[in-house]
PDB file of N, CA and C in Angstrom:
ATOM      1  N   UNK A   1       0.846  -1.176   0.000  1.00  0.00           N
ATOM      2  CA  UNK A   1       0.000   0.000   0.000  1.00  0.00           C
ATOM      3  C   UNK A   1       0.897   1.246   0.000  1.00  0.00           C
ATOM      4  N   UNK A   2       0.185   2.289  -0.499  1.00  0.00           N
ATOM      5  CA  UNK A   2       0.903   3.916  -0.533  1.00  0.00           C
ATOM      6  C   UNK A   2      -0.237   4.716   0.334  1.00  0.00           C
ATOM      7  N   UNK A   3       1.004   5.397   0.767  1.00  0.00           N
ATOM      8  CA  UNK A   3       0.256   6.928   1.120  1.00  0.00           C
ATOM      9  C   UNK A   3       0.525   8.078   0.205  1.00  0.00           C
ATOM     10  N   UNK A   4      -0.633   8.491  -0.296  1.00  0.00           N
ATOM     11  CA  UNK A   4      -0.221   9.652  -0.759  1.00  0.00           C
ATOM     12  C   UNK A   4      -0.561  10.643  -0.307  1.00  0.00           C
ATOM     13  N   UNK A   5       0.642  11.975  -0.205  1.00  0.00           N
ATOM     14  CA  UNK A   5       0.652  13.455   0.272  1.00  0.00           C
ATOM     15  C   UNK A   5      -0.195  14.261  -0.769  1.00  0.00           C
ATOM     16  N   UNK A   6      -1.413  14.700  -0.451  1.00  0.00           N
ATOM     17  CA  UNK A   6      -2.022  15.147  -1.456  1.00  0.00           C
ATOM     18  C   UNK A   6      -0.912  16.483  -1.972  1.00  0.00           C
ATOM     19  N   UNK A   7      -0.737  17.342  -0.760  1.00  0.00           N
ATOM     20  CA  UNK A   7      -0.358  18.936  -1.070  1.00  0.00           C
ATOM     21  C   UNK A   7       1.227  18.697  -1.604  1.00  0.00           C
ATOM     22  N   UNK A   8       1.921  17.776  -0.995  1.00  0.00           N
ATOM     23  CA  UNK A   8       3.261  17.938  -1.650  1.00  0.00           C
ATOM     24  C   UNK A   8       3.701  16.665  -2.624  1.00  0.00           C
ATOM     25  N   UNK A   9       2.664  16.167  -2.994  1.00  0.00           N
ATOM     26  CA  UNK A   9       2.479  15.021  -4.013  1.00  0.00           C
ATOM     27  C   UNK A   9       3.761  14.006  -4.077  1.00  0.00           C
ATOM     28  N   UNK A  10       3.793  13.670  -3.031  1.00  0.00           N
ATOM     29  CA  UNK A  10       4.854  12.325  -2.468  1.00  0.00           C
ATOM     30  C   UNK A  10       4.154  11.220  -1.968  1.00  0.00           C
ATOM     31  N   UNK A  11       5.018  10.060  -2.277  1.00  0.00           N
ATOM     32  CA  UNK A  11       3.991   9.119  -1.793  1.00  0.00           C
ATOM     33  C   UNK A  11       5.335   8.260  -0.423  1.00  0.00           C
ATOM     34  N   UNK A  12       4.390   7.471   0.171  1.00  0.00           N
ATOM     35  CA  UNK A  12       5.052   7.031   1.172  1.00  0.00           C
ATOM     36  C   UNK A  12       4.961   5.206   1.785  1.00  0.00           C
ATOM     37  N   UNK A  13       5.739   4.660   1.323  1.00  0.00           N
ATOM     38  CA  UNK A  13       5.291   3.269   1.499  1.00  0.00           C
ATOM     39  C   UNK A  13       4.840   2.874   3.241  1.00  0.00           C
ATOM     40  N   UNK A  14       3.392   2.159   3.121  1.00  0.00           N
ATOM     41  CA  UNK A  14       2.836   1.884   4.178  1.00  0.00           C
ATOM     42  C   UNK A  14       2.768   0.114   3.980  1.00  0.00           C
ATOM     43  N   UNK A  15       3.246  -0.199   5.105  1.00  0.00           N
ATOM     44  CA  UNK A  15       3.391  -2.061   5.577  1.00  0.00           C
ATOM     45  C   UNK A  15       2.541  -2.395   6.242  1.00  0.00           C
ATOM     46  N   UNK A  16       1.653  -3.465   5.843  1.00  0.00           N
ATOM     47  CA  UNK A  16       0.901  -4.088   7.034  1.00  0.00           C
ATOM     48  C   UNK A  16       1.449  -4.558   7.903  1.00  0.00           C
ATOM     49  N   UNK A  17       1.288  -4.018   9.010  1.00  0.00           N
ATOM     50  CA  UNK A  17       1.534  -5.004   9.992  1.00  0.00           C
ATOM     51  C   UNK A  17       0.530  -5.053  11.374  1.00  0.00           C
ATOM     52  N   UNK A  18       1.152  -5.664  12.865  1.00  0.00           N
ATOM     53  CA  UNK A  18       0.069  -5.971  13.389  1.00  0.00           C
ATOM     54  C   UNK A  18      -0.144  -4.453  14.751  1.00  0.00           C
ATOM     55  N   UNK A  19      -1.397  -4.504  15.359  1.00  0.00           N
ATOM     56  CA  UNK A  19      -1.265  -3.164  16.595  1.00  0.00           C
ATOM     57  C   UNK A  19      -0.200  -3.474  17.368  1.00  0.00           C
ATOM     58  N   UNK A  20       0.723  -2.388  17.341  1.00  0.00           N
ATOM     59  CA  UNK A  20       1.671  -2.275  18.233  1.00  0.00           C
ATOM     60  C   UNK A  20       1.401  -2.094  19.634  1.00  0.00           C
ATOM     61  N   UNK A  21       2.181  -2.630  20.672  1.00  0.00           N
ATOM     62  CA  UNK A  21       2.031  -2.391  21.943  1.00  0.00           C
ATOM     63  C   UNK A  21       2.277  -0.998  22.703  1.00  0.00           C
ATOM     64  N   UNK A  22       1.264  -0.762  22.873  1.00  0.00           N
ATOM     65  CA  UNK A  22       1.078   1.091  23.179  1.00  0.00           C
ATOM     66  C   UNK A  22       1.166   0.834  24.846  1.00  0.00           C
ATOM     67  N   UNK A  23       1.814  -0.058  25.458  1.00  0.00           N
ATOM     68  CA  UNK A  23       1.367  -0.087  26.838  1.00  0.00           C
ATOM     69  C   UNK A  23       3.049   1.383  27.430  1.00  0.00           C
ATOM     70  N   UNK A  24       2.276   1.848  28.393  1.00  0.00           N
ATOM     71  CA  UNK A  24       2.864   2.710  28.567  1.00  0.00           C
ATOM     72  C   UNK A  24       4.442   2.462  29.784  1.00  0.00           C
ATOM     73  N   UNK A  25       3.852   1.258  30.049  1.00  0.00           N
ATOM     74  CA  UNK A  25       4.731   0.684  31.068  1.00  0.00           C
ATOM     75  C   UNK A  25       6.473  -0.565  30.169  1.00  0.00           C
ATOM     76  N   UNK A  26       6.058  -0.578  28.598  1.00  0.00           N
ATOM     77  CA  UNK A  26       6.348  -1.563  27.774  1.00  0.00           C
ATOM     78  C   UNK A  26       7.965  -0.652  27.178  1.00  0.00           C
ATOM     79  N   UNK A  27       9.304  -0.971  27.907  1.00  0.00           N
ATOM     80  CA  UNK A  27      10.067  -1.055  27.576  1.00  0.00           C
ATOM     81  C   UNK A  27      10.350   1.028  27.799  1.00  0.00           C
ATOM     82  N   UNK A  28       9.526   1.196  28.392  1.00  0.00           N
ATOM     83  CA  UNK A  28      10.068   2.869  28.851  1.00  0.00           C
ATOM     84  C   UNK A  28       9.652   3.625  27.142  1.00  0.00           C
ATOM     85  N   UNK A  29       8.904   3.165  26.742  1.00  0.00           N
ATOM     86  CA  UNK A  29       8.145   3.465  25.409  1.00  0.00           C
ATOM     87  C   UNK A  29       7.301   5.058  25.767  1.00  0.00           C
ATOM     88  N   UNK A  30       7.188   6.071  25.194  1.00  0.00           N
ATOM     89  CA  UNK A  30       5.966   6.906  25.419  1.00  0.00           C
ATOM     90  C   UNK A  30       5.534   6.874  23.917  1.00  0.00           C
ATOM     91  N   UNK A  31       4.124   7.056  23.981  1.00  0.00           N
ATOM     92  CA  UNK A  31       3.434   6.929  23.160  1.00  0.00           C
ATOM     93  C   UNK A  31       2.498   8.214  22.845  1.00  0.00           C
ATOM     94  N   UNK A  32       2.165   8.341  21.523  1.00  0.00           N
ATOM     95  CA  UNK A  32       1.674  10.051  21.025  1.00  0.00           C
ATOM     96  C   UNK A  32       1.017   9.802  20.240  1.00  0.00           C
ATOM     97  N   UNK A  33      -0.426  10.364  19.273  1.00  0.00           N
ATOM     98  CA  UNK A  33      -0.608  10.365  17.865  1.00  0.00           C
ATOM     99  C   UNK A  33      -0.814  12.119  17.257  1.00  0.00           C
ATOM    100  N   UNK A  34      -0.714  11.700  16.071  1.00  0.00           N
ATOM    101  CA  UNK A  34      -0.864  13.276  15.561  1.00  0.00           C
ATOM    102  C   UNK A  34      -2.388  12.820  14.719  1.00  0.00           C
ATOM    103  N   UNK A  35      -3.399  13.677  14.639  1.00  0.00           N
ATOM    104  CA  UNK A  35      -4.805  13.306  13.592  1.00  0.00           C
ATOM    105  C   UNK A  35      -4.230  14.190  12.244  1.00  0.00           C
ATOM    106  N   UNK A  36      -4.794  13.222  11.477  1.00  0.00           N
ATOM    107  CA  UNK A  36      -4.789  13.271  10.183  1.00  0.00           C
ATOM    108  C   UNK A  36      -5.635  12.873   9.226  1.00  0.00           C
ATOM    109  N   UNK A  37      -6.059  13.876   8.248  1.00  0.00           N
ATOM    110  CA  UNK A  37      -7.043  13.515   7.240  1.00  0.00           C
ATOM    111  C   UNK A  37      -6.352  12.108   6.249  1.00  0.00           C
ATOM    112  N   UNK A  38      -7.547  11.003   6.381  1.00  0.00           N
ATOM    113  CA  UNK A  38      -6.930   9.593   5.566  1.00  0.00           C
ATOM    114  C   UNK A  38      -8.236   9.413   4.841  1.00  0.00           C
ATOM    115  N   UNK A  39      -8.152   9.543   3.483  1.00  0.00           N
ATOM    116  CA  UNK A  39      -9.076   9.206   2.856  1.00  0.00           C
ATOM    117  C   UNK A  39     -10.434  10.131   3.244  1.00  0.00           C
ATOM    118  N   UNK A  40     -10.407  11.060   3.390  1.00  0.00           N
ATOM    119  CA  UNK A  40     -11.690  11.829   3.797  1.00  0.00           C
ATOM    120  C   UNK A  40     -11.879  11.772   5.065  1.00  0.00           C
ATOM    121  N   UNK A  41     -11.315  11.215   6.155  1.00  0.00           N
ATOM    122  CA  UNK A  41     -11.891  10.694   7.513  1.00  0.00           C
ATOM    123  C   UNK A  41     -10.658  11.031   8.192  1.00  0.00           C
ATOM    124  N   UNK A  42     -11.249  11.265   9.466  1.00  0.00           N
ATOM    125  CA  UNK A  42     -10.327  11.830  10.367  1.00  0.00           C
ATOM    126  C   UNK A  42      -9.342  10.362  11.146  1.00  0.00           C
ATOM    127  N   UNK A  43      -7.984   9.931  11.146  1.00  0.00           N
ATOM    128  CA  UNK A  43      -7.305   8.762  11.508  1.00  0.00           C
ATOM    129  C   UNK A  43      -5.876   9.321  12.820  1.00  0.00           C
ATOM    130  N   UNK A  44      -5.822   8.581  13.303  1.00  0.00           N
ATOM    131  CA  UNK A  44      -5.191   8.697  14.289  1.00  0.00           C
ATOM    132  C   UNK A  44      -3.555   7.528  13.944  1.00  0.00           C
ATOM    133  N   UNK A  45      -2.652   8.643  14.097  1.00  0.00           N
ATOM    134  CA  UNK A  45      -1.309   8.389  13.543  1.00  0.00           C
ATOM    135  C   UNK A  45      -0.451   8.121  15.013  1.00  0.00           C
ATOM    136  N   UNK A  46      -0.013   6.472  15.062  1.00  0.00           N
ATOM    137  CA  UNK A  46       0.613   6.750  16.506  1.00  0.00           C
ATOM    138  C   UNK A  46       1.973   6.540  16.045  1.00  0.00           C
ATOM    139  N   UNK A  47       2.555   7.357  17.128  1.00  0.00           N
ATOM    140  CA  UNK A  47       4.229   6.976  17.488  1.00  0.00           C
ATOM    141  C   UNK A  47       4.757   6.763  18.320  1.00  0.00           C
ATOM    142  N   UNK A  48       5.861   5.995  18.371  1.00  0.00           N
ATOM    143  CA  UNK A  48       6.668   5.834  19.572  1.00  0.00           C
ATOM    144  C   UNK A  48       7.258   6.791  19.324  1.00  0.00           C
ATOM    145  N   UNK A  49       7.605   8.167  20.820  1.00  0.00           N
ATOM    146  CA  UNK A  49       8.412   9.040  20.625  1.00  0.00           C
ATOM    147  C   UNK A  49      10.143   8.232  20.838  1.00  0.00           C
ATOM    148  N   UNK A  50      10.084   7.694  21.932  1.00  0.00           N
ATOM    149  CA  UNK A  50      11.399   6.776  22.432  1.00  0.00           C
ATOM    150  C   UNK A  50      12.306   6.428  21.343  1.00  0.00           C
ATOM    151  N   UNK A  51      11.624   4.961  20.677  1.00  0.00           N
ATOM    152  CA  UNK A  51      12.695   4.382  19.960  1.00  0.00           C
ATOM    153  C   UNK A  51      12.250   4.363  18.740  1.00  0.00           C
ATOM    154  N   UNK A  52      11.232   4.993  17.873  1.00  0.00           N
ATOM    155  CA  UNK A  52      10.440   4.917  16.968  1.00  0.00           C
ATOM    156  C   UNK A  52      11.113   5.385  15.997  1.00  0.00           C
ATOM    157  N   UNK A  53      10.557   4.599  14.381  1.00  0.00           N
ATOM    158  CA  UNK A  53      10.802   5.249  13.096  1.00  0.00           C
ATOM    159  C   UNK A  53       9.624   5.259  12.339  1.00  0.00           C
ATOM    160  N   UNK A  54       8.697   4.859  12.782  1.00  0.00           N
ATOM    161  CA  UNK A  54       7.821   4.432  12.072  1.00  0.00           C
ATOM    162  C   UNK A  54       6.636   5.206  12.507  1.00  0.00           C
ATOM    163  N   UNK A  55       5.543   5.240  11.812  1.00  0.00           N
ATOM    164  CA  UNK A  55       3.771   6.020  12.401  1.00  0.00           C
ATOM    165  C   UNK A  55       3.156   4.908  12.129  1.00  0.00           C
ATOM    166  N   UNK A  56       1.919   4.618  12.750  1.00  0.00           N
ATOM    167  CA  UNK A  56       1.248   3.435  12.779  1.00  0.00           C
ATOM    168  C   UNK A  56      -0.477   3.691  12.925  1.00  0.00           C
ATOM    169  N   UNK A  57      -1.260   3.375  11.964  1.00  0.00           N
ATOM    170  CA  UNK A  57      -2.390   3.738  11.890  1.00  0.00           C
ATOM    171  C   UNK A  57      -3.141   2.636  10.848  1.00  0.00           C
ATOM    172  N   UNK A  58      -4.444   2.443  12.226  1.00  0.00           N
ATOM    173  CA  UNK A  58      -5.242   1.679  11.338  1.00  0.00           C
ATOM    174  C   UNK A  58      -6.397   2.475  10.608  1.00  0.00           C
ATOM    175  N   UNK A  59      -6.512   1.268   9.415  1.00  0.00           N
ATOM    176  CA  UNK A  59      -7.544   2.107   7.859  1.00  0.00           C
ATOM    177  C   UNK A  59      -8.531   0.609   7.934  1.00  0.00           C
ATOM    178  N   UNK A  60      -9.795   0.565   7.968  1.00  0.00           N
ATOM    179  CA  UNK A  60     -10.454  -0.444   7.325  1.00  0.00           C
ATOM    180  C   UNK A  60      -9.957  -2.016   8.529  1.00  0.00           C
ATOM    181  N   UNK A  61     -10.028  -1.532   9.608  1.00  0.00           N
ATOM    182  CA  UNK A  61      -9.627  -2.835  10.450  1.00  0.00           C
ATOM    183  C   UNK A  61      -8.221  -3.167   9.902  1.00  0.00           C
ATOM    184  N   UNK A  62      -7.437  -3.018  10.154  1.00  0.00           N
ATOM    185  CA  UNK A  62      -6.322  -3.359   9.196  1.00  0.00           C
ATOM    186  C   UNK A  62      -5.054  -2.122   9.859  1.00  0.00           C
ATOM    187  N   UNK A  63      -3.963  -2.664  10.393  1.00  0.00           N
ATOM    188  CA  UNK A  63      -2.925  -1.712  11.262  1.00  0.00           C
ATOM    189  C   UNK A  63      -1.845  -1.585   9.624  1.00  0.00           C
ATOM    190  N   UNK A  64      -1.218  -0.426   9.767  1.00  0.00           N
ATOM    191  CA  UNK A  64      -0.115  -0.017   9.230  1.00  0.00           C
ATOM    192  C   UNK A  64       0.911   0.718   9.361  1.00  0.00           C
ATOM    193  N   UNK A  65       2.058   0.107   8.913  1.00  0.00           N
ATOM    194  CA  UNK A  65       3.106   1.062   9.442  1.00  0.00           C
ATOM    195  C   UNK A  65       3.772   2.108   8.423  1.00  0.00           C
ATOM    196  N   UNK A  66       4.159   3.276   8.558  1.00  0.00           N
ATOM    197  CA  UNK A  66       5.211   4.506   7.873  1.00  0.00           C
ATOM    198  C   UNK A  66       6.197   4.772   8.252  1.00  0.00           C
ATOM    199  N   UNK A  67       7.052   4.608   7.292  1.00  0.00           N
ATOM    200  CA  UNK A  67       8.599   5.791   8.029  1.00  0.00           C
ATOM    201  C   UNK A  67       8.167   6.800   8.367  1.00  0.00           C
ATOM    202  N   UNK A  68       8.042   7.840   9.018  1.00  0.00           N
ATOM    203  CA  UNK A  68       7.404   9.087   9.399  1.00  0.00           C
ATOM    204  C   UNK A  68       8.671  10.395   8.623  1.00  0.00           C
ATOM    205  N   UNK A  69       9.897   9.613   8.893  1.00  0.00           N
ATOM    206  CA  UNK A  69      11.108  10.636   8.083  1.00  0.00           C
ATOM    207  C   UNK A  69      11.345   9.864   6.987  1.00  0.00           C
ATOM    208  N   UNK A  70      11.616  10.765   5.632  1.00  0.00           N
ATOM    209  CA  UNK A  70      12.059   9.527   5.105  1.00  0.00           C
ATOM    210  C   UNK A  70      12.327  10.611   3.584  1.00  0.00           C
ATOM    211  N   UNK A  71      13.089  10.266   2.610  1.00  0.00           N
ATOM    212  CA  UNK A  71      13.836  11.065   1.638  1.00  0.00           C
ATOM    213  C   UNK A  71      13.377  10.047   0.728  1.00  0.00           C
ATOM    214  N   UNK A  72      12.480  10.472  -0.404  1.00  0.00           N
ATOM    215  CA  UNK A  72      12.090  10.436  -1.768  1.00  0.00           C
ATOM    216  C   UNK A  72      13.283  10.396  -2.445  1.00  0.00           C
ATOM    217  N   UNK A  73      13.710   9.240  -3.099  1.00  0.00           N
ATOM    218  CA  UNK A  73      14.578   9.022  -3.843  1.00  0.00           C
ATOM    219  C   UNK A  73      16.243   8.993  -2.858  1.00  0.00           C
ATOM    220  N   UNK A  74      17.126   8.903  -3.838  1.00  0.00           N
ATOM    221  CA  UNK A  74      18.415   8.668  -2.349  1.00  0.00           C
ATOM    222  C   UNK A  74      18.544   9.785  -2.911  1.00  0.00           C
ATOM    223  N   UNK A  75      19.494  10.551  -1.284  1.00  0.00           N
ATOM    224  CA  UNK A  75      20.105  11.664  -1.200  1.00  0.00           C
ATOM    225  C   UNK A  75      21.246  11.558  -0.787  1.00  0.00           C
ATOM    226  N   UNK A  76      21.911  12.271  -0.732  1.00  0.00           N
ATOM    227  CA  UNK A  76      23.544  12.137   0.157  1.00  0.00           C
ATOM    228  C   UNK A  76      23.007  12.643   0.938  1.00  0.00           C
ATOM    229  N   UNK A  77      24.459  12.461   2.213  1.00  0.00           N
ATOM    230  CA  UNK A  77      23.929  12.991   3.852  1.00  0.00           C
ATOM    231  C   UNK A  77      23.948  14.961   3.808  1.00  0.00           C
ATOM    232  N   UNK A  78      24.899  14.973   3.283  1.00  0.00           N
ATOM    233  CA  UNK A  78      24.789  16.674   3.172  1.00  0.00           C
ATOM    234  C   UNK A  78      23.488  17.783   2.642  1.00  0.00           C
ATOM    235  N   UNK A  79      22.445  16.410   1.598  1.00  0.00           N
ATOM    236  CA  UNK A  79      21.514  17.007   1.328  1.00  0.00           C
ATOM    237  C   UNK A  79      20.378  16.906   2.650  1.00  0.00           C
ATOM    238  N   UNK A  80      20.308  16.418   3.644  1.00  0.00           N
ATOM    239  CA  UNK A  80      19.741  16.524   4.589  1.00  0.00           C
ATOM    240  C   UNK A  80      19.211  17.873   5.273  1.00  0.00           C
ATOM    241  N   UNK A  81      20.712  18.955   5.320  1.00  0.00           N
ATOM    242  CA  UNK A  81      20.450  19.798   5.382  1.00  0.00           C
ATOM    243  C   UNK A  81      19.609  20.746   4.387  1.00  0.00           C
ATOM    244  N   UNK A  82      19.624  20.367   3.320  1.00  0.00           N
ATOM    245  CA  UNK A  82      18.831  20.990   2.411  1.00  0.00           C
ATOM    246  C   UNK A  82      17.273  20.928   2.241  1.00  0.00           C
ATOM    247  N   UNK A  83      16.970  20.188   3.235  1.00  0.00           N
ATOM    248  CA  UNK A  83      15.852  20.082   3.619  1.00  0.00           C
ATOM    249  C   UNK A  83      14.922  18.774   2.597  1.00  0.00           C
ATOM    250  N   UNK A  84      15.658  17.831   1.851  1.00  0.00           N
ATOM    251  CA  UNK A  84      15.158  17.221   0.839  1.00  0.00           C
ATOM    252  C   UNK A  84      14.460  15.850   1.978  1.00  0.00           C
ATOM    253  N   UNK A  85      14.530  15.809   3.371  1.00  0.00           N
ATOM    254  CA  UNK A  85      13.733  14.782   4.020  1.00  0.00           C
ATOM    255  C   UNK A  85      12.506  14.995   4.619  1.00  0.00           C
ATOM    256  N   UNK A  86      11.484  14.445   4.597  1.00  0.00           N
ATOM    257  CA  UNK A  86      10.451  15.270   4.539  1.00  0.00           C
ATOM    258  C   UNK A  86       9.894  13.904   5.715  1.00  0.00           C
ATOM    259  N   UNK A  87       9.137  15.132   6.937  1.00  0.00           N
ATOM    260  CA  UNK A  87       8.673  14.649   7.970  1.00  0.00           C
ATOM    261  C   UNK A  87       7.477  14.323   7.822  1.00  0.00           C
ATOM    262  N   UNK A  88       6.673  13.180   8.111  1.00  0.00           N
ATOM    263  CA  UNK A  88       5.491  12.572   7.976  1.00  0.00           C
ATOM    264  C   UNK A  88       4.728  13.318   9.535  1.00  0.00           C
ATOM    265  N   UNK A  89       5.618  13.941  10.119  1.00  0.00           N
ATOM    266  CA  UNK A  89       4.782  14.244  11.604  1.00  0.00           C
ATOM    267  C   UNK A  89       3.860  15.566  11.473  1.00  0.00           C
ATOM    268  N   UNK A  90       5.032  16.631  10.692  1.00  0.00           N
ATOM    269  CA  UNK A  90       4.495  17.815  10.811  1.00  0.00           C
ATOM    270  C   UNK A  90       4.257  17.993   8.902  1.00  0.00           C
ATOM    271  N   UNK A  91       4.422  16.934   8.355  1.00  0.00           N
ATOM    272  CA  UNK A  91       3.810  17.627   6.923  1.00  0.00           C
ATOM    273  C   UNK A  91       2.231  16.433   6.686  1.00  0.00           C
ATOM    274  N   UNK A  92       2.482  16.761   5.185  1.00  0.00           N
ATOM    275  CA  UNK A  92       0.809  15.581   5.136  1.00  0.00           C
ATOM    276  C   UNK A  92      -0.342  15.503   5.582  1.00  0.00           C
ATOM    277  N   UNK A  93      -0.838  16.358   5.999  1.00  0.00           N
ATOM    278  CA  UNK A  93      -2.188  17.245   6.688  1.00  0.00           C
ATOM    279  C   UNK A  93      -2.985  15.635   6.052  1.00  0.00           C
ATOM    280  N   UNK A  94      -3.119  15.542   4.675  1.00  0.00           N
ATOM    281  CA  UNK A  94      -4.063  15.253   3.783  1.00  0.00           C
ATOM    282  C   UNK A  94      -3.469  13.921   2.998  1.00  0.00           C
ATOM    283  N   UNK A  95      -4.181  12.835   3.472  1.00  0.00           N
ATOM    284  CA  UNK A  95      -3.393  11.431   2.419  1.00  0.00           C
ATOM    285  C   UNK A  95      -4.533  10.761   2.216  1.00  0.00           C
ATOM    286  N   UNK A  96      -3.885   9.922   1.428  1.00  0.00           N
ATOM    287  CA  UNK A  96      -4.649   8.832   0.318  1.00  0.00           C
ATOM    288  C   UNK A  96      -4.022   7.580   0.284  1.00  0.00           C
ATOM    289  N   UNK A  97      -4.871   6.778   0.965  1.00  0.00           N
ATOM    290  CA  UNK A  97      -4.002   5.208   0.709  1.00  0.00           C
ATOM    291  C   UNK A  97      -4.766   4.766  -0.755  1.00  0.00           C
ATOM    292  N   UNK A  98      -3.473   4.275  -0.662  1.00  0.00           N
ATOM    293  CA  UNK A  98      -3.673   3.810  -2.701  1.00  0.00           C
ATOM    294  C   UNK A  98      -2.733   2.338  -2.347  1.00  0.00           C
ATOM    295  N   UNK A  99      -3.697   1.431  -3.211  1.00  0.00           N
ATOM    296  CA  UNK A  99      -2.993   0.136  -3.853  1.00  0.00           C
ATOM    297  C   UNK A  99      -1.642  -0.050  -4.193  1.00  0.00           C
ATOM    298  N   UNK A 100      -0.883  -0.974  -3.841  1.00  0.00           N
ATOM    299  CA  UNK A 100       0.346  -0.774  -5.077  1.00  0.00           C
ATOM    300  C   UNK A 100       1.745  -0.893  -4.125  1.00  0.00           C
ATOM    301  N   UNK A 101       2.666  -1.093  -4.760  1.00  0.00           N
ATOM    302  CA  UNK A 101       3.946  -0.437  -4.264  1.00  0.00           C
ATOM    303  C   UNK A 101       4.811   0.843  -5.448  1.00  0.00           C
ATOM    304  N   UNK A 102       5.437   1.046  -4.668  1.00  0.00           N
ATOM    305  CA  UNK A 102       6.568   2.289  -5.249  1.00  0.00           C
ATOM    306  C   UNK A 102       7.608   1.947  -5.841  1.00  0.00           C
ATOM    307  N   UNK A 103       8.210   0.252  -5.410  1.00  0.00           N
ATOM    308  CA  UNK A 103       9.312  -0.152  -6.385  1.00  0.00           C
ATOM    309  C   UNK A 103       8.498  -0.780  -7.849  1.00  0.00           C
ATOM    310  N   UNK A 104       7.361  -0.896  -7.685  1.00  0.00           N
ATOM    311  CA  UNK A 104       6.644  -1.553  -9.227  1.00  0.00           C
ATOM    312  C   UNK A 104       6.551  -0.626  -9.948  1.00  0.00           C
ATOM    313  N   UNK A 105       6.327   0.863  -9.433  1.00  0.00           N
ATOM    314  CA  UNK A 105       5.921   1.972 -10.574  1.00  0.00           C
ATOM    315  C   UNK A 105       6.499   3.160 -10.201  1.00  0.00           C
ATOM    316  N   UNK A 106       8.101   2.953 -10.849  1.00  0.00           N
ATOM    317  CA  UNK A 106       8.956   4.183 -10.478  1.00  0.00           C
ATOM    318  C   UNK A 106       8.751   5.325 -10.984  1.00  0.00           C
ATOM    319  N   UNK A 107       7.316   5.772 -12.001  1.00  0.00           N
ATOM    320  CA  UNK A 107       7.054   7.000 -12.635  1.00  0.00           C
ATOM    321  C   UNK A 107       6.027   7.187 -11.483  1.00  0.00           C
ATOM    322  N   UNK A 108       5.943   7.097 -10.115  1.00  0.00           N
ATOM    323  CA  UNK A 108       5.073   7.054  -9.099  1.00  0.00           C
ATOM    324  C   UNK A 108       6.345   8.723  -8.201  1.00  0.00           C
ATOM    325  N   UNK A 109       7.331   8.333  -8.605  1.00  0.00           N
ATOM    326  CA  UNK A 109       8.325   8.928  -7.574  1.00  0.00           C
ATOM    327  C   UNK A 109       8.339  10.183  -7.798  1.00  0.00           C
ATOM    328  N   UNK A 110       8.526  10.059  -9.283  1.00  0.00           N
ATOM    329  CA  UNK A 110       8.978  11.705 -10.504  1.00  0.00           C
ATOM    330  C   UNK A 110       7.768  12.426  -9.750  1.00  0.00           C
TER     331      UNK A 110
END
């Protein structure tokens, strides 16, 4: 599955996987979500602040995971600063899960 960024038209590979353990007592873990428009409907994006890379939100009974940081195409490390990594926390107001993967349809990236 994809997410797509409606406003900055990036997409973002999302993994099924299963509900993560949100227990607050579970490995000195704190736990957060940010809301976000998914498909027209208001969805709840969790993270581990602790040891986390990932956002995790269920669509349709069904859990998934996101890199929440993550650089469209490779970059070198110096372009980091250039701002070419783009945060899933504070951008993406607005997504679209779509079918598919991103390595099958690399005119998905352009």
């Amino acid at each position: 599955m994809m997410l797509f960024d409606i406003k900055h038209k990036l997409y973002y590979e999302a993994i099924n996987t299963s509900r993560p353990l949100m227990s607050l007592s579970h490995q000195g873990r704190t736990w957060g979500y940010v809301p976000k428009l998914l498909n027209g409907r208001k969805v709840k994006f969790w993270v581990d602040y602790t040891h986390g890379r990932y956002m995790y939100f269920e669509h349709d009974q069904k859990w998934y995971r996101v890199r929440y940081l993550q650089s469209n195409y490779k970059k070198q490390n110096h372009d980091i600063f250039n701002g070419v990594l783009i945060d899933l926390l504070t951008e993406g107001e607005e997504l679209k899960l779509l079918k598919g993967k991103i390595e099958k349809d690399k005119r998905l990236l352009i």
